[in-house]
C-alpha atoms as a PDB file:
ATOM      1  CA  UNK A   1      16.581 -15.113  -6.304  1.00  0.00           C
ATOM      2  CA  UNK A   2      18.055 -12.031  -5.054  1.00  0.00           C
ATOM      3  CA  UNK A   3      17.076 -10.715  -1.742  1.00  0.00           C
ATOM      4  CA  UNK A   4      17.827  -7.191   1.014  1.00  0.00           C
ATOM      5  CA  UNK A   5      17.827  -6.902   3.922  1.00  0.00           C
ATOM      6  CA  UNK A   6      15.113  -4.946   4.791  1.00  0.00           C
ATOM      7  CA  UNK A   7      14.427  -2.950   8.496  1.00  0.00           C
ATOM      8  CA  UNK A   8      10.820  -3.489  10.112  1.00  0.00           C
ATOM      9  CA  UNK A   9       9.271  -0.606  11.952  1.00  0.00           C
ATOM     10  CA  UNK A  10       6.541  -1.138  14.761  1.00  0.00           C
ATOM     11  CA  UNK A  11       4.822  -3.537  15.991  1.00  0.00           C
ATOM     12  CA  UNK A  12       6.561  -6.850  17.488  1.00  0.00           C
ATOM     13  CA  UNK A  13       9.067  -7.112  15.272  1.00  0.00           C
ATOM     14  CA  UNK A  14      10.203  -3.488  15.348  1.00  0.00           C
ATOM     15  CA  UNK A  15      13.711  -2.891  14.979  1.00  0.00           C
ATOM     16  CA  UNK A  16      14.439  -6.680  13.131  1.00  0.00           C
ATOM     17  CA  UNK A  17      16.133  -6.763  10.050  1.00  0.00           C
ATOM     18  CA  UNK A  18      15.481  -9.595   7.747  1.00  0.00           C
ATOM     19  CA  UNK A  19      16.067 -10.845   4.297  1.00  0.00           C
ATOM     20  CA  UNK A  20      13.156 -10.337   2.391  1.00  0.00           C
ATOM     21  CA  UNK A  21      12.778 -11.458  -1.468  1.00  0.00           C
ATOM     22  CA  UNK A  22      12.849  -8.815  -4.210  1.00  0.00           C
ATOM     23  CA  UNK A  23      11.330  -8.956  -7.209  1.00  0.00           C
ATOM     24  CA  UNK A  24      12.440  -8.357 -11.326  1.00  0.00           C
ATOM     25  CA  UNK A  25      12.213  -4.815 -10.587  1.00  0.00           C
ATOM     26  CA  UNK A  26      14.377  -5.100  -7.483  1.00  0.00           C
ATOM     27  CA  UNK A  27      11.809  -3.811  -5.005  1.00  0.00           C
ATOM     28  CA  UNK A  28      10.594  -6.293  -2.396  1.00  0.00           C
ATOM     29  CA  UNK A  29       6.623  -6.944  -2.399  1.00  0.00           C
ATOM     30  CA  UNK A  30       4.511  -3.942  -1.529  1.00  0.00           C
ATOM     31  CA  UNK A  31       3.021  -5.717   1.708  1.00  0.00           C
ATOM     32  CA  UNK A  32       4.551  -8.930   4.119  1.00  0.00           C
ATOM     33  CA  UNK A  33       2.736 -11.058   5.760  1.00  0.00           C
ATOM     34  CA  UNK A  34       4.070 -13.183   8.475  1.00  0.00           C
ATOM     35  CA  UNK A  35       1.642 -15.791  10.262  1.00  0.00           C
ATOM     36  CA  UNK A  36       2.380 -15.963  14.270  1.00  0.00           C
ATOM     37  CA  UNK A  37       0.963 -19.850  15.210  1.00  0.00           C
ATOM     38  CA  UNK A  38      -1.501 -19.241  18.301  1.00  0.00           C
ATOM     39  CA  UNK A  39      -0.082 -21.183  21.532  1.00  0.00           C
ATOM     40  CA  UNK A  40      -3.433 -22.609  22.025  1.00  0.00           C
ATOM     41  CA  UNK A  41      -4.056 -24.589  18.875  1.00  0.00           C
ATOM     42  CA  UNK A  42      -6.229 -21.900  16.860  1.00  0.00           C
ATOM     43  CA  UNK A  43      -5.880 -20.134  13.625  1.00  0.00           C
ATOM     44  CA  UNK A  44      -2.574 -18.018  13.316  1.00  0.00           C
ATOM     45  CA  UNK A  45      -2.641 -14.444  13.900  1.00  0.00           C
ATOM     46  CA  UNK A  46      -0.932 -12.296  11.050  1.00  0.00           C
ATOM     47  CA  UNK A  47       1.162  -9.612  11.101  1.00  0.00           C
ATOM     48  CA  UNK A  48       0.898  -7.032   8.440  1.00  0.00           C
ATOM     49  CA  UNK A  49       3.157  -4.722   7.314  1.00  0.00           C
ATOM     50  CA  UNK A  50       3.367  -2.175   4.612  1.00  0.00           C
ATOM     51  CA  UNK A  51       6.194  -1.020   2.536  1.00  0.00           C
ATOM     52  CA  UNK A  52       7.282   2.519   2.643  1.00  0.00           C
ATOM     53  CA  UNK A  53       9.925   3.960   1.087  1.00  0.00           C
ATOM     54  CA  UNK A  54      12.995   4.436   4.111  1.00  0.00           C
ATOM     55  CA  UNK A  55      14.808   7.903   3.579  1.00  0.00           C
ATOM     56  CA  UNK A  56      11.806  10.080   1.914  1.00  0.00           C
ATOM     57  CA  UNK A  57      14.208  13.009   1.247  1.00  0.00           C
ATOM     58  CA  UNK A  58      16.098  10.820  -1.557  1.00  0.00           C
ATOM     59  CA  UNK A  59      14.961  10.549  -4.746  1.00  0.00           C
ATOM     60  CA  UNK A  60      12.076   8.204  -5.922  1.00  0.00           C
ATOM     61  CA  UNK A  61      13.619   6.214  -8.733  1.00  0.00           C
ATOM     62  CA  UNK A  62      16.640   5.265  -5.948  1.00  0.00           C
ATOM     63  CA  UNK A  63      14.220   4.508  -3.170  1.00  0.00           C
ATOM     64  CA  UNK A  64      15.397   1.546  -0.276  1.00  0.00           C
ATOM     65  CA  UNK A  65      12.573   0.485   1.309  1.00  0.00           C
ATOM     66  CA  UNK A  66      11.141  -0.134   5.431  1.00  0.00           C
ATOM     67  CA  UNK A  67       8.220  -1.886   6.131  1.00  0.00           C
ATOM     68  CA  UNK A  68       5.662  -0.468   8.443  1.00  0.00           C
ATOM     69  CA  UNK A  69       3.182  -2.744  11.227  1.00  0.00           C
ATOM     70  CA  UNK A  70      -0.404  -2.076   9.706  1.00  0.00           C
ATOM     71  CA  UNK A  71      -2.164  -3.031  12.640  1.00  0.00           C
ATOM     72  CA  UNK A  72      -5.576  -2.142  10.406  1.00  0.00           C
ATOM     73  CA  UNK A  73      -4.092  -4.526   7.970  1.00  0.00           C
ATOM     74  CA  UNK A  74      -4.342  -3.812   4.269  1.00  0.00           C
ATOM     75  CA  UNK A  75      -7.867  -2.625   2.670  1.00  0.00           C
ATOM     76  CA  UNK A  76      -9.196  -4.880   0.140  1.00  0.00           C
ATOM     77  CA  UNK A  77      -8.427  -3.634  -3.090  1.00  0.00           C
ATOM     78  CA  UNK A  78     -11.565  -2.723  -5.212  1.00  0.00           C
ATOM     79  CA  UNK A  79     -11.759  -2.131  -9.240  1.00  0.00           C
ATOM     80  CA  UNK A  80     -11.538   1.801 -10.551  1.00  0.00           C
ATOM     81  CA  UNK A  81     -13.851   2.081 -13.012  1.00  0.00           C
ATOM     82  CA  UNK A  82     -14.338   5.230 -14.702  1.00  0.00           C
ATOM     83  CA  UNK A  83     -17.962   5.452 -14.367  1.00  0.00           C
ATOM     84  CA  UNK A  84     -17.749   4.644 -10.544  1.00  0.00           C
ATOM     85  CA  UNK A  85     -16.187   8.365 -10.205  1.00  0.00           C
ATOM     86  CA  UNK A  86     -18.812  10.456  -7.824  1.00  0.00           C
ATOM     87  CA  UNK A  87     -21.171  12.065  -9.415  1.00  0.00           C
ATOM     88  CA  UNK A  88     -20.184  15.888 -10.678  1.00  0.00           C
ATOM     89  CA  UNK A  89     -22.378  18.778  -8.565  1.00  0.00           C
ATOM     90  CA  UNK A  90     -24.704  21.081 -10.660  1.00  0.00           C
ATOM     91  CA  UNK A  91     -20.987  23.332 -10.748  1.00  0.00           C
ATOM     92  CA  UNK A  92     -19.809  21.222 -12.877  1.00  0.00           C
ATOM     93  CA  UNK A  93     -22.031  21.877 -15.675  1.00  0.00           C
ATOM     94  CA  UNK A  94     -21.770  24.306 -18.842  1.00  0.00           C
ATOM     95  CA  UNK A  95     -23.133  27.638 -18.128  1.00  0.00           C
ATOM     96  CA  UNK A  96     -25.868  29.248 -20.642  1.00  0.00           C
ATOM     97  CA  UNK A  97     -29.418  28.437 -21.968  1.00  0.00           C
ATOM     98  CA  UNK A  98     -30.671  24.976 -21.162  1.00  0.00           C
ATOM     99  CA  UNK A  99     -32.054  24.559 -25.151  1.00  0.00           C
ATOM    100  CA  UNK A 100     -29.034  26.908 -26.575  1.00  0.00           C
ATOM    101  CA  UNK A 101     -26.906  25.020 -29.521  1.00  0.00           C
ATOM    102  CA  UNK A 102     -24.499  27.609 -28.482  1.00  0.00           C
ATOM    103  CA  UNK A 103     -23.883  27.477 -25.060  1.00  0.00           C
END
C-alpha cells in the first residue's frame, strides 16, 4: 500500500504531518478519523478531520491534499433522490391558458 505524508490543520494535532494511506486513485480518504482513549476509562473521543485540497490556486486534476479539524464532525450523508428536489414556485410554471393545448 502506498501512502503521503499528509499536513493536519487545526485542532490538536495542527501542524503534524503523518503518513496517511492512499487509495487506487492516489488520493487519501476524504475524511480521518482518529479515536483519542479518555483518561478516565470512558468511550474515546474522536477527532475528525476533513480533506481539502492544500494549494487551491493549482490545478484540480494535480491536487495534494491537507486535512482540516471538523470540530462539527461530518454530516450524515443522506440519499439524492430526484423527486426529493423542493418543490418548484408557481414561477416555475408555463405561462398561457390553464385549458390551452397550445400554451
Amino acid at each position: 500500500m502506498k501512502s503521503e505524508e499528509t499536513p493536519f490543520e487545526g485542532g490538536p494535532m495542527d501542524g503534524r504531518v503523518l503518513p496517511v494511506l492512499v487509495g487506487m486513485t492516489g488520493h487519501p480518504p476524504k475524511t480521518y478519523r482518529i479515536p483519542v482513549p479518555d483518561p478516565a476509562g470512558g468511550p474515546p473521543t474522536v477527532l475528525v478531520y476533513r480533506r481539502v485540497p492544500r494549494d487551491p490556486g493549482r490545478r484540480a486534476g494535480f491536487a495534494r491534499w491537507k486535512y482540516a479539524y471538523a470540530p462539527e464532525g461530518v454530516p450524515r450523508a443522506r440519499p439524492r433522490w430526484p423527486w426529493s428536489k423542493p418543490a418548484a414556485g408557481p414561477e416555475a410554471t408555463p405561462g398561457g391558458k390553464p385549458d390551452d393545448a397550445d400554451g
